[in-house]
PDB file of N, CA and C in Angstrom:
ATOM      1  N   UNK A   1       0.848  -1.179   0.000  1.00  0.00           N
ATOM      2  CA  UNK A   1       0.000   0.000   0.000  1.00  0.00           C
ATOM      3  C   UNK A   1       0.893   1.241   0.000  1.00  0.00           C
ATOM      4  N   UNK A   2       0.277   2.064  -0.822  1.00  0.00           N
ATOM      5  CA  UNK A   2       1.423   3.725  -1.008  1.00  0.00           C
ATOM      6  C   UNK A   2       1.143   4.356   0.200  1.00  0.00           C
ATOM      7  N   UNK A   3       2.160   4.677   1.124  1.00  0.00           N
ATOM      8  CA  UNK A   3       2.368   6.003   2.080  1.00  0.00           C
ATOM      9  C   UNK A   3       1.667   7.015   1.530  1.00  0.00           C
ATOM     10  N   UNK A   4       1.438   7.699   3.105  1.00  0.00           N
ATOM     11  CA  UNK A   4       0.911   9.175   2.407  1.00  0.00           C
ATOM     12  C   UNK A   4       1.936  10.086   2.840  1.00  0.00           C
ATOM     13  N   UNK A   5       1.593  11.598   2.337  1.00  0.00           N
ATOM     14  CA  UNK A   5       2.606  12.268   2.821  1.00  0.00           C
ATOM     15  C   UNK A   5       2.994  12.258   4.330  1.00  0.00           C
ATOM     16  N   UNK A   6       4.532  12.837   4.760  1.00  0.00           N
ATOM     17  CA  UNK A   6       5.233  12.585   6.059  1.00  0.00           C
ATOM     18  C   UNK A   6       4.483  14.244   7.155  1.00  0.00           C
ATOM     19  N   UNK A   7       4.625  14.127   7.861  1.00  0.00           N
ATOM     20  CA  UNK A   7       4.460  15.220   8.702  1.00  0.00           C
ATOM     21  C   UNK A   7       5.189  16.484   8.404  1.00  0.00           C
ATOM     22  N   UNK A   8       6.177  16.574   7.583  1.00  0.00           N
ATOM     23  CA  UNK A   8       7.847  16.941   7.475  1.00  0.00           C
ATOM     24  C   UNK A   8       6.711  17.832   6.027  1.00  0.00           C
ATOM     25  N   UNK A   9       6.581  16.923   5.594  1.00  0.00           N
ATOM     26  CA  UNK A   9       5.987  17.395   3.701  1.00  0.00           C
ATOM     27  C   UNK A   9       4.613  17.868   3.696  1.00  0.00           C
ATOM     28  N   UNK A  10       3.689  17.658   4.778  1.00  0.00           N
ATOM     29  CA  UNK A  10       2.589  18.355   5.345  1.00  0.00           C
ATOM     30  C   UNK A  10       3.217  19.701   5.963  1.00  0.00           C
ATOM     31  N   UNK A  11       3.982  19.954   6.763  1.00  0.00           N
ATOM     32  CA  UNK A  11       4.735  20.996   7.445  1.00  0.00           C
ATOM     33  C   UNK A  11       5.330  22.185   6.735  1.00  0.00           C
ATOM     34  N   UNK A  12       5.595  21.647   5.520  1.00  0.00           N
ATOM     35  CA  UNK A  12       6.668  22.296   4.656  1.00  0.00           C
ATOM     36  C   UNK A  12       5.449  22.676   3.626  1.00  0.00           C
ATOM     37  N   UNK A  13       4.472  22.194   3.068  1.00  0.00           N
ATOM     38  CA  UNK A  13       3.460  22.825   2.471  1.00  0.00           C
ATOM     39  C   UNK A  13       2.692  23.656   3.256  1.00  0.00           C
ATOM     40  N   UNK A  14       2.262  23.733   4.472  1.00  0.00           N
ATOM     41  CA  UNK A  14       1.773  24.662   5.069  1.00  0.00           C
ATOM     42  C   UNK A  14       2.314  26.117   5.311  1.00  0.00           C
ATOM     43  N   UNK A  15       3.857  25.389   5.205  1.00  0.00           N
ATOM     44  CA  UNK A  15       4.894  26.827   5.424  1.00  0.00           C
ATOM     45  C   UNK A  15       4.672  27.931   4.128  1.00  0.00           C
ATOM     46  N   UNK A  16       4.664  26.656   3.084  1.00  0.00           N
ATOM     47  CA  UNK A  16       4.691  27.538   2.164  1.00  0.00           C
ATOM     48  C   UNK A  16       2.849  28.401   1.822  1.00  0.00           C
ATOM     49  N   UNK A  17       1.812  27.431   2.347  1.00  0.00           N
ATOM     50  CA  UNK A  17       0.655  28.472   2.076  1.00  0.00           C
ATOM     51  C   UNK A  17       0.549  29.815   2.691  1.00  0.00           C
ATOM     52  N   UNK A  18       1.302  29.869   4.387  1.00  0.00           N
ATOM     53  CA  UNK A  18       1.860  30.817   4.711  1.00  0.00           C
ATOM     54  C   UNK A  18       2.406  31.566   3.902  1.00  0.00           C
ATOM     55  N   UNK A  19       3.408  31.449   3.574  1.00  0.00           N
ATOM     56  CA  UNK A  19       4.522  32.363   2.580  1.00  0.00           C
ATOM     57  C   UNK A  19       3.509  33.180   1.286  1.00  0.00           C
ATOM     58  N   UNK A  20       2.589  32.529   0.805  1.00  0.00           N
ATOM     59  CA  UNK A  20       1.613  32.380  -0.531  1.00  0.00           C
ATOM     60  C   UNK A  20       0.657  33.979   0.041  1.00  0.00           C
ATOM     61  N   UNK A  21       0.273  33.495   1.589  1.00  0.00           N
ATOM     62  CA  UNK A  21      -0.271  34.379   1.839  1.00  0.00           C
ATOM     63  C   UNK A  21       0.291  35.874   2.055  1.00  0.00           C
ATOM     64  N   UNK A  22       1.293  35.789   2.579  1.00  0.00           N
ATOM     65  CA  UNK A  22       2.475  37.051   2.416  1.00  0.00           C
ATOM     66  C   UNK A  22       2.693  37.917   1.197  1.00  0.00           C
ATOM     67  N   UNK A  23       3.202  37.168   0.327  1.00  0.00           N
ATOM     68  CA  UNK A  23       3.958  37.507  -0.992  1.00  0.00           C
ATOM     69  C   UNK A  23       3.541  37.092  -2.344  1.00  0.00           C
ATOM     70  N   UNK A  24       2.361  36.355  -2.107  1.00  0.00           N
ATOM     71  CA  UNK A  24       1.499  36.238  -3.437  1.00  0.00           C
ATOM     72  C   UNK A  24       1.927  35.161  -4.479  1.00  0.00           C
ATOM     73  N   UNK A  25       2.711  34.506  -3.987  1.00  0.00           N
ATOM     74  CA  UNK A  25       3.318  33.169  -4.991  1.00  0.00           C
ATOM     75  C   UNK A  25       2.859  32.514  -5.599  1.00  0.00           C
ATOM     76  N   UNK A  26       2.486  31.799  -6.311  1.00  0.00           N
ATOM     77  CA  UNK A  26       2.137  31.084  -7.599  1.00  0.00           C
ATOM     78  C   UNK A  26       1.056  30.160  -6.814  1.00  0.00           C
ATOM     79  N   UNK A  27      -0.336  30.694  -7.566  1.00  0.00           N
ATOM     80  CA  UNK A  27      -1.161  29.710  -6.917  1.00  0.00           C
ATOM     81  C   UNK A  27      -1.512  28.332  -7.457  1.00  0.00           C
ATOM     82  N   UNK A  28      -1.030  28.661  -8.567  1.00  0.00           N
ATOM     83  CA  UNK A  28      -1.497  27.213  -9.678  1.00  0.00           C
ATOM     84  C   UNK A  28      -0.512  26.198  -9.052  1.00  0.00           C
ATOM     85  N   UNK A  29       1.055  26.739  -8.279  1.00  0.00           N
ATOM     86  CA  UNK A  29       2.127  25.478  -7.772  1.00  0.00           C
ATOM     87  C   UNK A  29       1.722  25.082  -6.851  1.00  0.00           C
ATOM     88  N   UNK A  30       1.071  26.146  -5.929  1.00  0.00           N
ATOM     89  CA  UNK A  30       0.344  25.763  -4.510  1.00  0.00           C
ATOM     90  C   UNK A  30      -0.712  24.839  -4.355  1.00  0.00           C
ATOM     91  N   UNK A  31      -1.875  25.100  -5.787  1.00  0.00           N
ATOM     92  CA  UNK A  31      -2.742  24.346  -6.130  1.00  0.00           C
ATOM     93  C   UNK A  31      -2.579  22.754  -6.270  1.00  0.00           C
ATOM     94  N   UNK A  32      -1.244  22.745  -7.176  1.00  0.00           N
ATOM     95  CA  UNK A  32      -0.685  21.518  -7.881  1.00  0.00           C
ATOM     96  C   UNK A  32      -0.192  20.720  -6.338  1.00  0.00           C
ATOM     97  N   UNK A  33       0.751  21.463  -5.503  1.00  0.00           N
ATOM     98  CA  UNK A  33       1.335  20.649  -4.504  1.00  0.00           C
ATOM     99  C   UNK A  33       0.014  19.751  -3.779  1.00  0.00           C
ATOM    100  N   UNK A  34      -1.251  20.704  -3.750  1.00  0.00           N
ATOM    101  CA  UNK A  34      -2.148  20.333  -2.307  1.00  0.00           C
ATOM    102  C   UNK A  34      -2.708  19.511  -2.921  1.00  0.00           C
ATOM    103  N   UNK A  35      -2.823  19.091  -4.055  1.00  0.00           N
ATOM    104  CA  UNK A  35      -3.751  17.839  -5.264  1.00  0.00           C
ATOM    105  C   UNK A  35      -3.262  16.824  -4.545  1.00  0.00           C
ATOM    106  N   UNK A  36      -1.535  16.934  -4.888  1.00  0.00           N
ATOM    107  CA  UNK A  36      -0.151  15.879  -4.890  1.00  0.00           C
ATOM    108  C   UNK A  36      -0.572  15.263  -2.845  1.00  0.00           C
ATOM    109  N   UNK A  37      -0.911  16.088  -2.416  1.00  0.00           N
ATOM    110  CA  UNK A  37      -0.458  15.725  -0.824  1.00  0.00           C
ATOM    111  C   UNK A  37      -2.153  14.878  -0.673  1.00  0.00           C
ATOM    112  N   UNK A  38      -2.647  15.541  -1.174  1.00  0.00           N
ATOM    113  CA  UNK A  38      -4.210  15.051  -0.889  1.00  0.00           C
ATOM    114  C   UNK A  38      -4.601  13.586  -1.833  1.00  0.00           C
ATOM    115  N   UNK A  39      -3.857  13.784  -3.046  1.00  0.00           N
ATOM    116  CA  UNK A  39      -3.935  12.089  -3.772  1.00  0.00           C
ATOM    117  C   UNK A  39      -3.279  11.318  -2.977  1.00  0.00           C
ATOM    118  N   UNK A  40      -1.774  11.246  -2.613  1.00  0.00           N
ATOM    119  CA  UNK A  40      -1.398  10.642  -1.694  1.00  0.00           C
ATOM    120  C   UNK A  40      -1.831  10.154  -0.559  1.00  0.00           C
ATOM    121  N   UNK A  41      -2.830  10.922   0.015  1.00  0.00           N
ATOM    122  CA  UNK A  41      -3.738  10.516   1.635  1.00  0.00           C
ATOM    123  C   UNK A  41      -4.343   9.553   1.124  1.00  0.00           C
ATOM    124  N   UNK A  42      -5.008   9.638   0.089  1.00  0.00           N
ATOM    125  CA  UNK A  42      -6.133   9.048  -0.429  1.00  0.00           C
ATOM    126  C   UNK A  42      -5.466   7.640  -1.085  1.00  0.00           C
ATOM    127  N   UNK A  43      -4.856   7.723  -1.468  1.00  0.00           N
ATOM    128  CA  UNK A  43      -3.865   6.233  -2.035  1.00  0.00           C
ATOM    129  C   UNK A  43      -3.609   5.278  -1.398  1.00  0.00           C
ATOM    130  N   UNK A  44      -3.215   6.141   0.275  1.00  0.00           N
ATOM    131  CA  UNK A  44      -2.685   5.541   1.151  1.00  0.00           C
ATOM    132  C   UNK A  44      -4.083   4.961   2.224  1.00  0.00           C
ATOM    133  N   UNK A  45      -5.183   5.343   2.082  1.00  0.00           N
ATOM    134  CA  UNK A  45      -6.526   5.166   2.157  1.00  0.00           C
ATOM    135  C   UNK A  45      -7.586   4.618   1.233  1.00  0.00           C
ATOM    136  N   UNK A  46      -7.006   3.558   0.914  1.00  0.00           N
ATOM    137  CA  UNK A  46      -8.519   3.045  -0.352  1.00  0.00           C
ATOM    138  C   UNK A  46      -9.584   3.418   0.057  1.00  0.00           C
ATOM    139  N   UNK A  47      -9.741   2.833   1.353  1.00  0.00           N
ATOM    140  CA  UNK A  47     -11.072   2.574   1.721  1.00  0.00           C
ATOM    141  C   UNK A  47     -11.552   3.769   2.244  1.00  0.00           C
ATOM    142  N   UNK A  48     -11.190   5.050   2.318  1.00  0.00           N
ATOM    143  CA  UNK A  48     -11.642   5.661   2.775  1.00  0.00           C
ATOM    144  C   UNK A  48     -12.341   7.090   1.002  1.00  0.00           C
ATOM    145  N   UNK A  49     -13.703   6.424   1.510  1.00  0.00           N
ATOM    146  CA  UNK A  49     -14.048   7.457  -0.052  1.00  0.00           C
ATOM    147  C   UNK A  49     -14.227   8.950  -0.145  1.00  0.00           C
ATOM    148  N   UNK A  50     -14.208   9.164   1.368  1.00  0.00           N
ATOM    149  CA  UNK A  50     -14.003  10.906   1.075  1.00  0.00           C
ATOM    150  C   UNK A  50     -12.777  11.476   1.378  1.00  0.00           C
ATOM    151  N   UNK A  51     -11.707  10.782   1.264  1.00  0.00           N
ATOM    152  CA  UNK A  51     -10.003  11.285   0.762  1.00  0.00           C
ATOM    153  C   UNK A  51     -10.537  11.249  -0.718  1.00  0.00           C
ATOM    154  N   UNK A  52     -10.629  10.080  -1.055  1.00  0.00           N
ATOM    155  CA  UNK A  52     -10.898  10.265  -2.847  1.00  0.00           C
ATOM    156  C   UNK A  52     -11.653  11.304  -3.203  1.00  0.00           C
ATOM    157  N   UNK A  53     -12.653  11.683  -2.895  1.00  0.00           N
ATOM    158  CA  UNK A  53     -13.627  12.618  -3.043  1.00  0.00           C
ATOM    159  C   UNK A  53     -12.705  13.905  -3.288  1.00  0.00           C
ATOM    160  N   UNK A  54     -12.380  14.275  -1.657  1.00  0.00           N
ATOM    161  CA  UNK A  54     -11.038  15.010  -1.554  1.00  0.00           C
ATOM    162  C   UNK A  54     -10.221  15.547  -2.845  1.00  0.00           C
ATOM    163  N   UNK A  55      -9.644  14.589  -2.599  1.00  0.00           N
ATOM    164  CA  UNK A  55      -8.460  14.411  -3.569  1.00  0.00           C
ATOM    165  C   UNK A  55      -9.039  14.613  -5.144  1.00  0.00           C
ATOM    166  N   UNK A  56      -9.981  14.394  -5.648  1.00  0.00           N
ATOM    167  CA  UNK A  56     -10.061  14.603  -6.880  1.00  0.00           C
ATOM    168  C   UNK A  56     -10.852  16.422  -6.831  1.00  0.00           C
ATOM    169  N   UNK A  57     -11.682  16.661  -5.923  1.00  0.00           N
ATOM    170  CA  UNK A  57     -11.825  18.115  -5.930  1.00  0.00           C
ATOM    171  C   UNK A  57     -10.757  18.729  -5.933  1.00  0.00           C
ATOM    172  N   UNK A  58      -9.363  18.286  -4.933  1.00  0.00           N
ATOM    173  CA  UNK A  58      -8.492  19.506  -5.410  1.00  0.00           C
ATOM    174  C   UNK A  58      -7.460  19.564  -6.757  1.00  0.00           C
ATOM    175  N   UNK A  59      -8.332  18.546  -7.376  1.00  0.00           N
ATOM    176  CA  UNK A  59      -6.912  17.830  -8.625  1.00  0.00           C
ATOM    177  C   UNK A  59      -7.812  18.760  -9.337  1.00  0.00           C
ATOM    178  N   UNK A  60      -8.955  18.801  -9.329  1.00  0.00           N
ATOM    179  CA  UNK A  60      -9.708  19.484 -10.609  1.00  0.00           C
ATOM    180  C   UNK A  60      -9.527  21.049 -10.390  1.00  0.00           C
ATOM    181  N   UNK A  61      -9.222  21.622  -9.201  1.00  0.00           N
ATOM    182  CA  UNK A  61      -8.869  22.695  -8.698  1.00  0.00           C
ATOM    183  C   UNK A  61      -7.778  23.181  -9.391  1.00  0.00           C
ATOM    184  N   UNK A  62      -6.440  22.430  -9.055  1.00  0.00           N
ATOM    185  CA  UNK A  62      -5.323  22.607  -9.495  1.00  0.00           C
ATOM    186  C   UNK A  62      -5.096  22.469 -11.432  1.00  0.00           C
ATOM    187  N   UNK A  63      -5.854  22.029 -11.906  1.00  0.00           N
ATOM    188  CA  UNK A  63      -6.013  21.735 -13.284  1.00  0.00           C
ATOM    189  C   UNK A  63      -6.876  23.313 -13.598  1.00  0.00           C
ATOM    190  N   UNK A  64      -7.823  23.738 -13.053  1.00  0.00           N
ATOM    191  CA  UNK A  64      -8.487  25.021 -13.356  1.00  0.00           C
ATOM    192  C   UNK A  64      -7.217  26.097 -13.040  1.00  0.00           C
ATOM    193  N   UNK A  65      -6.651  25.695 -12.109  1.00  0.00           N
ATOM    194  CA  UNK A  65      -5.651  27.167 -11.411  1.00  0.00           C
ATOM    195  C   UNK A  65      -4.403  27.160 -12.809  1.00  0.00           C
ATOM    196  N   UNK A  66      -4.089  25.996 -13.455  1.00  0.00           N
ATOM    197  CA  UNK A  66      -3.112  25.501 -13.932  1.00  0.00           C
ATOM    198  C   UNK A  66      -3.087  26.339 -15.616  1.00  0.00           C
ATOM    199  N   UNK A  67      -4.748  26.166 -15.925  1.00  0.00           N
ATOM    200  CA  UNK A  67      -5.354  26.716 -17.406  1.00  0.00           C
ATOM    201  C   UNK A  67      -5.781  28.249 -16.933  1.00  0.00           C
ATOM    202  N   UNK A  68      -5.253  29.021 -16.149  1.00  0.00           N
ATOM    203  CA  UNK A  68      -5.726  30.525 -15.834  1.00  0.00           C
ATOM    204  C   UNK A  68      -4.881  31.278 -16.867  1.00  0.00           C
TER     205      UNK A  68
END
């Protein structure tokens, strides 16, 4: 079964939504990372259907932020 993300890579994306909020940084990368961390939960969770749920709302998110 696939791991999900580490505490370390949850930590370090939060730092950076922080930072996003500061200085205005690229939301489509921010978008793209939180897809990446949230498919991963969900991978690492079959059975659980609202990670999937999850996880594909923010993939379709990051795909809209991506075509701006």
């Amino acid at each position: 079964m696939p791991r999900g993300p580490s505490a370390q890579e949850i930590a370090a994306f939060l730092r950076d939504v922080r930072e996003h909020t500061k200085n205005g940084t690229d939301p489509a990368a921010l978008a793209a990372r939180k897809a990446d961390l949230f498919g991963r939960i969900a991978a690492a969770c079959p059975e659980d259907k609202n990670a999937a749920e999850v996880a594909a709302s923010a993939r379709a998110a990051a795909d809209r932020a991506r075509n701006r």
